[in-house]
N, C-alpha and C. Protein backbone atom coordinates (compact mmCIF):
# COMPACT_ATOMS: atom_id res chain seq x y z
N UNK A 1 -7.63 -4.01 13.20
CA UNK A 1 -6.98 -4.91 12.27
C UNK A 1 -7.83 -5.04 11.00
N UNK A 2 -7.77 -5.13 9.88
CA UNK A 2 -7.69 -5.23 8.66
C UNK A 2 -8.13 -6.26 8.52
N UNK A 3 -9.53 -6.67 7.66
CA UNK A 3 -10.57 -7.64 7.73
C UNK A 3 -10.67 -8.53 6.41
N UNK A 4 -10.40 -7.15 5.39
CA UNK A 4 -10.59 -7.87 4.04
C UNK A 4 -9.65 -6.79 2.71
N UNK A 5 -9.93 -7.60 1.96
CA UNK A 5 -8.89 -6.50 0.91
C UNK A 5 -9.19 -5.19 0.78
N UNK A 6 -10.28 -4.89 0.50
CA UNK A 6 -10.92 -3.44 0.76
C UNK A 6 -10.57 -2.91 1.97
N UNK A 7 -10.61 -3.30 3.46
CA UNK A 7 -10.15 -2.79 4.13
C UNK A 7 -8.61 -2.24 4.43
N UNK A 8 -7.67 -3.27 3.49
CA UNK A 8 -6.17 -3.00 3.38
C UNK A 8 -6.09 -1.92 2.59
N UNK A 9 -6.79 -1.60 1.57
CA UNK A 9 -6.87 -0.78 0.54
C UNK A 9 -6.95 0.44 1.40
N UNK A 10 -8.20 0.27 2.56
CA UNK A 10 -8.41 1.63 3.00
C UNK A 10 -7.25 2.29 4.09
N UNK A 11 -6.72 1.71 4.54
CA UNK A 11 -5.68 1.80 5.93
C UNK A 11 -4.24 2.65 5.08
N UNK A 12 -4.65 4.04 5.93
CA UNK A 12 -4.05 5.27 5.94
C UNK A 12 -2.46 5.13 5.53
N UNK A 13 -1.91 5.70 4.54
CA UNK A 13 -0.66 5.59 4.34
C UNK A 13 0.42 5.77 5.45
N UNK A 14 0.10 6.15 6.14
CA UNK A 14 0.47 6.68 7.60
C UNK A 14 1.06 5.13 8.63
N UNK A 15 0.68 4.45 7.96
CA UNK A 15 0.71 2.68 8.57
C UNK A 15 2.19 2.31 8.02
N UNK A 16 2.38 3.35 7.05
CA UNK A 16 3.97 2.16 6.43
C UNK A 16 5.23 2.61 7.68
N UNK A 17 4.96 4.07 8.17
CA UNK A 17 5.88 4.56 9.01
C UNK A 17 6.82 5.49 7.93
N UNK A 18 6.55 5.70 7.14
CA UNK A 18 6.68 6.39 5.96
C UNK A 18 8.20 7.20 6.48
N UNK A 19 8.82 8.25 5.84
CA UNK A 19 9.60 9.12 6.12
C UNK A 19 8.88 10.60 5.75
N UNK A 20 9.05 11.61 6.76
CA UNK A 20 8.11 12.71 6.43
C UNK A 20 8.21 13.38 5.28
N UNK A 21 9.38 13.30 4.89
CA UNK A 21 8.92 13.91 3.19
C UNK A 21 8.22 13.04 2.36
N UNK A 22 8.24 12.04 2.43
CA UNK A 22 7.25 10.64 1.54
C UNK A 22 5.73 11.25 2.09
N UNK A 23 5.40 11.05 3.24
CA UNK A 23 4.08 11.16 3.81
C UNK A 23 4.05 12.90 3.04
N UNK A 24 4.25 13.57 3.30
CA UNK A 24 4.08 15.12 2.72
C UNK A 24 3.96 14.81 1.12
N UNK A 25 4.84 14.60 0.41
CA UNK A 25 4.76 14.24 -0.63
C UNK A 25 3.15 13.47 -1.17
N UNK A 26 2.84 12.58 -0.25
CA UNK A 26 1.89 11.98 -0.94
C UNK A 26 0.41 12.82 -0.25
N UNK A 27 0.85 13.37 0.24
CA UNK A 27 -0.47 14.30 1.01
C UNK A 27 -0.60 15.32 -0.25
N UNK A 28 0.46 15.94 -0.55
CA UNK A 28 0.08 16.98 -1.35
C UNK A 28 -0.81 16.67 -2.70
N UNK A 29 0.03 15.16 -2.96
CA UNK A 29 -0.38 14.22 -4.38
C UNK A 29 -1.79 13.86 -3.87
N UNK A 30 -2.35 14.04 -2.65
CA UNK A 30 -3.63 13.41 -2.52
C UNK A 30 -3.80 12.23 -2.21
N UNK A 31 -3.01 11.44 -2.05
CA UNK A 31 -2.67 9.97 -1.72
C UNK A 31 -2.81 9.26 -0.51
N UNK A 32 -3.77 9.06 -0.34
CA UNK A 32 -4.29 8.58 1.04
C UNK A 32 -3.91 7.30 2.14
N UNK A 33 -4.18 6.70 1.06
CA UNK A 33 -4.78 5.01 0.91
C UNK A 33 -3.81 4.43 0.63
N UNK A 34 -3.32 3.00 1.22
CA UNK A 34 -2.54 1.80 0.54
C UNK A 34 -3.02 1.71 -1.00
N UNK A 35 -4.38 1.58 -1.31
CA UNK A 35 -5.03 1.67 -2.35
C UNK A 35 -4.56 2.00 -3.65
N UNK A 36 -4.50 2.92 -3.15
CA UNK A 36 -4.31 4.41 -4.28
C UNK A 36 -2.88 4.44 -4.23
N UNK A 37 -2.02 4.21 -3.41
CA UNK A 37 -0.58 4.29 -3.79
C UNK A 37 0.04 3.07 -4.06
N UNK A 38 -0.82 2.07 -3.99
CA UNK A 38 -0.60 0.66 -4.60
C UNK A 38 -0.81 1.03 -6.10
N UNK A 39 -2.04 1.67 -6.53
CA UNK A 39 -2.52 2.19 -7.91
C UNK A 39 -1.27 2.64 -8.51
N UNK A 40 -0.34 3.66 -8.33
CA UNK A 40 0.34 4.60 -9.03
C UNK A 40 1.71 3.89 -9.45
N UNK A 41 2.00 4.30 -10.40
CA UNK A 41 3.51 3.25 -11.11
C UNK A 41 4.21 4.82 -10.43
N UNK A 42 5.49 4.06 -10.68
CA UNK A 42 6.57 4.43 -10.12
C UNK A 42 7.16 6.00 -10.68
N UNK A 43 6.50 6.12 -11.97
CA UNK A 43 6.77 7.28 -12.55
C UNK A 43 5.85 8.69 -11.71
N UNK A 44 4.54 7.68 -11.81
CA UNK A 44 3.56 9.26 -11.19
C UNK A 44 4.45 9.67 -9.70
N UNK A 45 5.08 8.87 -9.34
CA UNK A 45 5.36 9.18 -7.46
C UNK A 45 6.73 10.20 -8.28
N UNK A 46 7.48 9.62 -9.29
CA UNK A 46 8.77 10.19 -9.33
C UNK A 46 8.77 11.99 -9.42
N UNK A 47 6.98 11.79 -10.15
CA UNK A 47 6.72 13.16 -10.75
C UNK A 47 6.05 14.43 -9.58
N UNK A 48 6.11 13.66 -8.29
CA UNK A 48 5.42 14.35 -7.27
C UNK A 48 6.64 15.20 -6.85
N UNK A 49 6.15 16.82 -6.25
CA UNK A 49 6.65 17.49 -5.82
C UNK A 49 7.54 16.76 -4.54
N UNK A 50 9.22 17.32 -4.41
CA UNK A 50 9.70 17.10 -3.17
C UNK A 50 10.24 15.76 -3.20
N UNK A 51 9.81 14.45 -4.05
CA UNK A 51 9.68 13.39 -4.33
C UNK A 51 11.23 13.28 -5.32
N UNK A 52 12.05 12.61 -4.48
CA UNK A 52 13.87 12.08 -5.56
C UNK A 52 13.63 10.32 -5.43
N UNK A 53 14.85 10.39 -5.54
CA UNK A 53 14.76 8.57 -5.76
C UNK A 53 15.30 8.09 -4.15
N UNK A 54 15.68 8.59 -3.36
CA UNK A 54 15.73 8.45 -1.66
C UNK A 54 13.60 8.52 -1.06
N UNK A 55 13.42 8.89 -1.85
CA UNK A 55 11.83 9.00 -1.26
C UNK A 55 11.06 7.86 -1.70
N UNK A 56 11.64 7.78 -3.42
CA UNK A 56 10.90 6.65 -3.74
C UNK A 56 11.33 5.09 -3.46
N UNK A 57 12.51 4.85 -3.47
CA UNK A 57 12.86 3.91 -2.51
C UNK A 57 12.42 3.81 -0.82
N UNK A 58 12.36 4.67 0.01
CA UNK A 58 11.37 4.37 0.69
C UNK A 58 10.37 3.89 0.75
N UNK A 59 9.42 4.53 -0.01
CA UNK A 59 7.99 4.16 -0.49
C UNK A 59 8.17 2.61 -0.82
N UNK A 60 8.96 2.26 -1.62
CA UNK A 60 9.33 1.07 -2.42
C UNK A 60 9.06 -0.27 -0.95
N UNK A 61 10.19 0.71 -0.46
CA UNK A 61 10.75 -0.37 0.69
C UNK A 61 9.65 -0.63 1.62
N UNK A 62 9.13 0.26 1.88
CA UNK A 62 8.01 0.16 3.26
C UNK A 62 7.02 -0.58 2.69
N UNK A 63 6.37 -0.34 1.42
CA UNK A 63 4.94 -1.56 0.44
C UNK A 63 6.30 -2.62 0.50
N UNK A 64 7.37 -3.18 0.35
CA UNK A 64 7.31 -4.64 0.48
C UNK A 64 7.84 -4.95 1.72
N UNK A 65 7.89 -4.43 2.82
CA UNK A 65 7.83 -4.65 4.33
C UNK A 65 6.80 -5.37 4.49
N UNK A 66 5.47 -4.82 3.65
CA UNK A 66 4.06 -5.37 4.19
C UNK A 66 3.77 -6.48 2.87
N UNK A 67 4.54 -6.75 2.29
CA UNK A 67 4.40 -7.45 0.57
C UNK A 67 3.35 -6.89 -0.46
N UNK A 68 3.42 -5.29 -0.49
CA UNK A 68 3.19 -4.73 -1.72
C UNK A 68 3.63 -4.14 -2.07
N UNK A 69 3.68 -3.81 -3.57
CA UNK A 69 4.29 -3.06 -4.27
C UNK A 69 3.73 -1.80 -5.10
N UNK A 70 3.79 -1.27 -5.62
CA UNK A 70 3.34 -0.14 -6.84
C UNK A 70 3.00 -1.22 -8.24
N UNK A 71 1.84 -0.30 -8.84
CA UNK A 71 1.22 -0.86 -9.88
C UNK A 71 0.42 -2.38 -9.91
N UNK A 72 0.03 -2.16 -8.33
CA UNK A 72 -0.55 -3.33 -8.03
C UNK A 72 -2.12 -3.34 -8.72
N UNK A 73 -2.57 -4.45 -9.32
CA UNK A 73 -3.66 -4.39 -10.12
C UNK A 73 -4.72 -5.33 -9.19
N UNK A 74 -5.78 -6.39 -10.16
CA UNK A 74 -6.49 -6.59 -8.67
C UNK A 74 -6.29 -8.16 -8.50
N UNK A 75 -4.74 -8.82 -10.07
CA UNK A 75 -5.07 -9.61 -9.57
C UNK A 75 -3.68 -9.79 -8.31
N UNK A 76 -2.86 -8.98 -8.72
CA UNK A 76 -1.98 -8.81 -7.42
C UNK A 76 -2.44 -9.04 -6.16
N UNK A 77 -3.49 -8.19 -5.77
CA UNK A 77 -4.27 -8.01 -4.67
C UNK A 77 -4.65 -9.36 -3.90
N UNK A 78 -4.92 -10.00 -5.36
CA UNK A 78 -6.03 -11.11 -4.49
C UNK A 78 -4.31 -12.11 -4.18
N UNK A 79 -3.44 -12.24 -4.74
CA UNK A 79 -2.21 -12.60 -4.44
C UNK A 79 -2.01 -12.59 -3.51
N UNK A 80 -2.08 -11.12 -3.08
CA UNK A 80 -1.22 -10.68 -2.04
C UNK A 80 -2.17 -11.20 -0.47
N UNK A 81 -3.73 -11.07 -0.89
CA UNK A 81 -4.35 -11.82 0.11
C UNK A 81 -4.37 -13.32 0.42
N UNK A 82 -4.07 -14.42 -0.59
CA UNK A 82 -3.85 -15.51 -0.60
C UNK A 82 -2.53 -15.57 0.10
N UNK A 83 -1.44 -14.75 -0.01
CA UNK A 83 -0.38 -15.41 0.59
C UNK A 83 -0.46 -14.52 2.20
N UNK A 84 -1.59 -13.96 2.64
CA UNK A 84 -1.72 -13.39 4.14
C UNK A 84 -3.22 -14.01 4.62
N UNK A 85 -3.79 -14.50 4.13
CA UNK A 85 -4.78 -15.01 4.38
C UNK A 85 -4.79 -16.32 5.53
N UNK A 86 -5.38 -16.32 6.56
CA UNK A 86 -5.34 -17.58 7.63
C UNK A 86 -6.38 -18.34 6.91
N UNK A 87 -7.53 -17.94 7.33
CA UNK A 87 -8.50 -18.51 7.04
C UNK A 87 -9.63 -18.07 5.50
N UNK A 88 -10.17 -18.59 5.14
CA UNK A 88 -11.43 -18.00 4.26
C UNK A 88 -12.64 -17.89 4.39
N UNK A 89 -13.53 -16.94 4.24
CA UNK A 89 -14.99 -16.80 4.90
C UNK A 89 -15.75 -17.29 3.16
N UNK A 90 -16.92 -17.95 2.74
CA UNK A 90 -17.15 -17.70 1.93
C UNK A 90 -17.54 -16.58 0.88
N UNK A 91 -17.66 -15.45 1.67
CA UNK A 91 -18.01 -14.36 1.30
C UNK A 91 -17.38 -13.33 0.50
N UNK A 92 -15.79 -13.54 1.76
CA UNK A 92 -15.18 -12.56 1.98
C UNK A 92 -13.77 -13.44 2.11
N UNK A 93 -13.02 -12.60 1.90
CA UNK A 93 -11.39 -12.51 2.00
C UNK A 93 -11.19 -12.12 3.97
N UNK A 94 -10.97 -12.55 4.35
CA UNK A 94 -10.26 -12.44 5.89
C UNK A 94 -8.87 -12.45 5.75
N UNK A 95 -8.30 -11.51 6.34
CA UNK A 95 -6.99 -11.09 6.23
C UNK A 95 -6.78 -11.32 8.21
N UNK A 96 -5.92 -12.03 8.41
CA UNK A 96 -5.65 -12.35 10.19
C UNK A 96 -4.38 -12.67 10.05
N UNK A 97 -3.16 -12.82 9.59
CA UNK A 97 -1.40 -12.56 9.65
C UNK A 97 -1.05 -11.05 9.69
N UNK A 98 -2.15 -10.31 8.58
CA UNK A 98 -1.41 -8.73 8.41
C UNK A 98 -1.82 -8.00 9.43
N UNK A 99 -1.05 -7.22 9.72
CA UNK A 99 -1.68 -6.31 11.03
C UNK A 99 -1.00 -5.16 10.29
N UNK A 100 -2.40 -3.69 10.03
CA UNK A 100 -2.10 -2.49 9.95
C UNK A 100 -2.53 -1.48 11.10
């Protein structure tokens, strides 16, 4: 389970349940990470090989299954951890509602 924002960042695109041309698609693009495909606006995905608007609506759909989206910046992030957040460590962001 997913500890802190950095750790959501890191958890394998492979977590959304993707559709296999999306997951292929973003393999080829290099796209690993919630992170990094949180990073990319909607145009760079449109521009990926294999990638129509049935793929990118997927993509779309599966980041707000988990409440993210594309072109997420960092203060999104911390958003998106405030509204999944149970508790707060002083340190650190604890993430304990999201499960990846």
């Amino acid at each position: 389970m997913a500890k802190t924002i950095n750790d959501v960042r890191r958890v394998p695109v492979e977590h959304l349940s993707l559709s296999v041309r999306a997951l292929n698609a973003l393999r080829k693009a290099n796209v690993r990470t919630l992170g990094e495909l949180t990073a990319k606006k909607q145009i760079d995905i449109s521009t990926m090989k294999s990638v129509g608007k049935n793929t990118i609506q997927d993509i779309v759909d599966k980041l707000a299954a988990v409440g993210l989206h594309l072109e997420m910046d960092e203060l999104d992030w911390i958003e998106w951890a405030i509204a999944h957040v149970e508790w707060i460590n002083k340190t650190d962001w604890i993430i304990a509602r999201q499960t990846f």
